[in-house]
C-alpha atoms as a PDB file:
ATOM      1  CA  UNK A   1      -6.591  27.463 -13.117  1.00  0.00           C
ATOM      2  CA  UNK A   2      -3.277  25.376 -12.539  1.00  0.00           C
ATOM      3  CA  UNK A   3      -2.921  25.087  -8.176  1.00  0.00           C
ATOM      4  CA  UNK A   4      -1.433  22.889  -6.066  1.00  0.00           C
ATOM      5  CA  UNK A   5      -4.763  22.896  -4.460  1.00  0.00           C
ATOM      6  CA  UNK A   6      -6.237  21.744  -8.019  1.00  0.00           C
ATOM      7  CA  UNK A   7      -3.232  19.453  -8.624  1.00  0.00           C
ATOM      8  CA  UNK A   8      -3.881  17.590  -5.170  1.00  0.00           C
ATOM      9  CA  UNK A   9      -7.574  17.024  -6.043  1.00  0.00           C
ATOM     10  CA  UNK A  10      -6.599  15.549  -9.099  1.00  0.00           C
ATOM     11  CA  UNK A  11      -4.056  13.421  -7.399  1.00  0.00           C
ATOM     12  CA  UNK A  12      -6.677  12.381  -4.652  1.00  0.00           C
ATOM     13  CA  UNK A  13      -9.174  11.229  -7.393  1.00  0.00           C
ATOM     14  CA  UNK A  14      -6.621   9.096  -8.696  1.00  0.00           C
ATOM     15  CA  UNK A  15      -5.906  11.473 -11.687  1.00  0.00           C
ATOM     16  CA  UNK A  16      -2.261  11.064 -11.814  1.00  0.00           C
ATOM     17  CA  UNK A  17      -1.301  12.394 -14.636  1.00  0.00           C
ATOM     18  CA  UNK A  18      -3.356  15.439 -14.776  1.00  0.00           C
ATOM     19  CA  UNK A  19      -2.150  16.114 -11.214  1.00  0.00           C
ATOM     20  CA  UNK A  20       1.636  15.688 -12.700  1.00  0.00           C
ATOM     21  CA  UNK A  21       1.197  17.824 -15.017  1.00  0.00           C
ATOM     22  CA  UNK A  22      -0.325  20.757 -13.485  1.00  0.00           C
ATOM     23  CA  UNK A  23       3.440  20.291 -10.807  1.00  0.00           C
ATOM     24  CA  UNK A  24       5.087  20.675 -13.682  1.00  0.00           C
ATOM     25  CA  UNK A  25       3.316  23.982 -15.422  1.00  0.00           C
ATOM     26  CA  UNK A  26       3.728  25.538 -11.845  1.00  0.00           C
ATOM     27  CA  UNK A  27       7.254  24.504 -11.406  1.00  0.00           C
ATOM     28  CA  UNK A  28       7.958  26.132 -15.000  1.00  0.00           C
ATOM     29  CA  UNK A  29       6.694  29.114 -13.981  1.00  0.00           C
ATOM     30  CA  UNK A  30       8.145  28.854 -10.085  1.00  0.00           C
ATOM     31  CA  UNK A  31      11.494  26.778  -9.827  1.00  0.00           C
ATOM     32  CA  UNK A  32      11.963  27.226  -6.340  1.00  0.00           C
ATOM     33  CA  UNK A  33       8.158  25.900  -5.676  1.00  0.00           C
ATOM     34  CA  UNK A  34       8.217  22.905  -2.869  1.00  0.00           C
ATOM     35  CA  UNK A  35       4.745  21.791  -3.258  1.00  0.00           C
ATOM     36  CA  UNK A  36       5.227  21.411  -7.164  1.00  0.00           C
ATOM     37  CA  UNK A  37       8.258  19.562  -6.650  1.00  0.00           C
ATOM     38  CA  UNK A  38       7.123  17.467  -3.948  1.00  0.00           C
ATOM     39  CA  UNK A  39       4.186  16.415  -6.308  1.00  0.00           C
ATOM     40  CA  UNK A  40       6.218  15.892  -8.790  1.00  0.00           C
ATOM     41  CA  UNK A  41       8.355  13.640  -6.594  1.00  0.00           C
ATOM     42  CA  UNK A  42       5.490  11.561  -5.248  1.00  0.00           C
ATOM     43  CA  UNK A  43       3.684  11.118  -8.659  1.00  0.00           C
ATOM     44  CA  UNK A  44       6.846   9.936 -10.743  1.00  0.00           C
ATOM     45  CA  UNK A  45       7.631   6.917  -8.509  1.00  0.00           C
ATOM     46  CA  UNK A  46      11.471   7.928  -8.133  1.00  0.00           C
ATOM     47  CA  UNK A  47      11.776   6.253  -5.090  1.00  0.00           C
ATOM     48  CA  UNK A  48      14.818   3.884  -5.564  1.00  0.00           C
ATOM     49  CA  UNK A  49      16.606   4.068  -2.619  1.00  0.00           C
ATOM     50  CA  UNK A  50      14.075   3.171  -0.425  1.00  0.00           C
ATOM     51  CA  UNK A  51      13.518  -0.057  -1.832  1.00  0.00           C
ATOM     52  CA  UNK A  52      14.777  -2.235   0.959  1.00  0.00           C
ATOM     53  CA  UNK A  53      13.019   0.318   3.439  1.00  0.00           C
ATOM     54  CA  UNK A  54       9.750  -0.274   1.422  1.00  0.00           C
ATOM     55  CA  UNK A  55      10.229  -4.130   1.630  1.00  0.00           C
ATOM     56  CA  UNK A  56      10.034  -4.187   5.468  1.00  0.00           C
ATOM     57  CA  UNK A  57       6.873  -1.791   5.562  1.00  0.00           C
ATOM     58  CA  UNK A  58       5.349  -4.024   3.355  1.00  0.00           C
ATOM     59  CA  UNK A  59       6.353  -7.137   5.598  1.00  0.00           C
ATOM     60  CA  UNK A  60       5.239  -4.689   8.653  1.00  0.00           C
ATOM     61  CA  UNK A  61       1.732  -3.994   7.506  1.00  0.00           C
ATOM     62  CA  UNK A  62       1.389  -7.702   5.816  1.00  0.00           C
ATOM     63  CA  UNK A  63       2.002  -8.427   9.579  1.00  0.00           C
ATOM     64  CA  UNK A  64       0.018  -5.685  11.296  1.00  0.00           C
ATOM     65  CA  UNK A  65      -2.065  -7.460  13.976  1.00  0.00           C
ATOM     66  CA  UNK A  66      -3.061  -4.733  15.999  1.00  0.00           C
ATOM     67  CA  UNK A  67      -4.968  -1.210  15.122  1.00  0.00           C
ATOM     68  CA  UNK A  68      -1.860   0.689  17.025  1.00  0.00           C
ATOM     69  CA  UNK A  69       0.441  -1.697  14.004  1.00  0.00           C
ATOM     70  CA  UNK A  70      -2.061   0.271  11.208  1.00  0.00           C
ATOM     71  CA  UNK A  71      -1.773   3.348  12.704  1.00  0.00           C
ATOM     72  CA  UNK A  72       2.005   2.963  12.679  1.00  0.00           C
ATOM     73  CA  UNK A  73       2.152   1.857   8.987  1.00  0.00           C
ATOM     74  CA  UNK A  74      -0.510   5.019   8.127  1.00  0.00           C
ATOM     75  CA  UNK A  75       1.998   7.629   9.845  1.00  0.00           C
ATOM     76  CA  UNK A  76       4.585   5.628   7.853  1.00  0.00           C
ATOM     77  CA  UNK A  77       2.661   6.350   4.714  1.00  0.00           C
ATOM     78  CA  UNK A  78       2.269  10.177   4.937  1.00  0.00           C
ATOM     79  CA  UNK A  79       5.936  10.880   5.715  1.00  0.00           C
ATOM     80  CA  UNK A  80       7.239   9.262   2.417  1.00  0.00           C
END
């Protein structure tokens, strides 16, 4: 059965493109379905404009001395 709930254990065992694909089936049937297109989103890599934004978290974390610093970056991580 094609879920986001199956799609995101795909994704989380590093099975990207099974994971894509299942977002896009759903979104198919369901155009106005976040999840799908969120997945889709994160899975594609269209992330362009936040290239310079990426190139000072990547500085940040390079940097990251303390476990509050990780924690920071980690929070950082889930948002995008």
């Amino acid at each position: 059965m094609q879920t986001i709930t199956a799609a995101k254990i795909y994704e989380e065992q590093g099975l990207r493109e099974e994971a894509l694909e299942i977002y896009k089936n759903i979104l198919k049937r369901d155009k106005n379905n976040q999840a799908a297109k969120e997945g889709i989103y994160r899975l594609s890599g269209v992330r362009s404009y936040k290239v310079e934004l990426n190139h000072k978290m990547y500085d940040f974390f390079m940097n990251a001395k303390s476990e509050q610093e990780y924690n920071e970056f980690k929070r950082w991580l889930v948002d995008i």
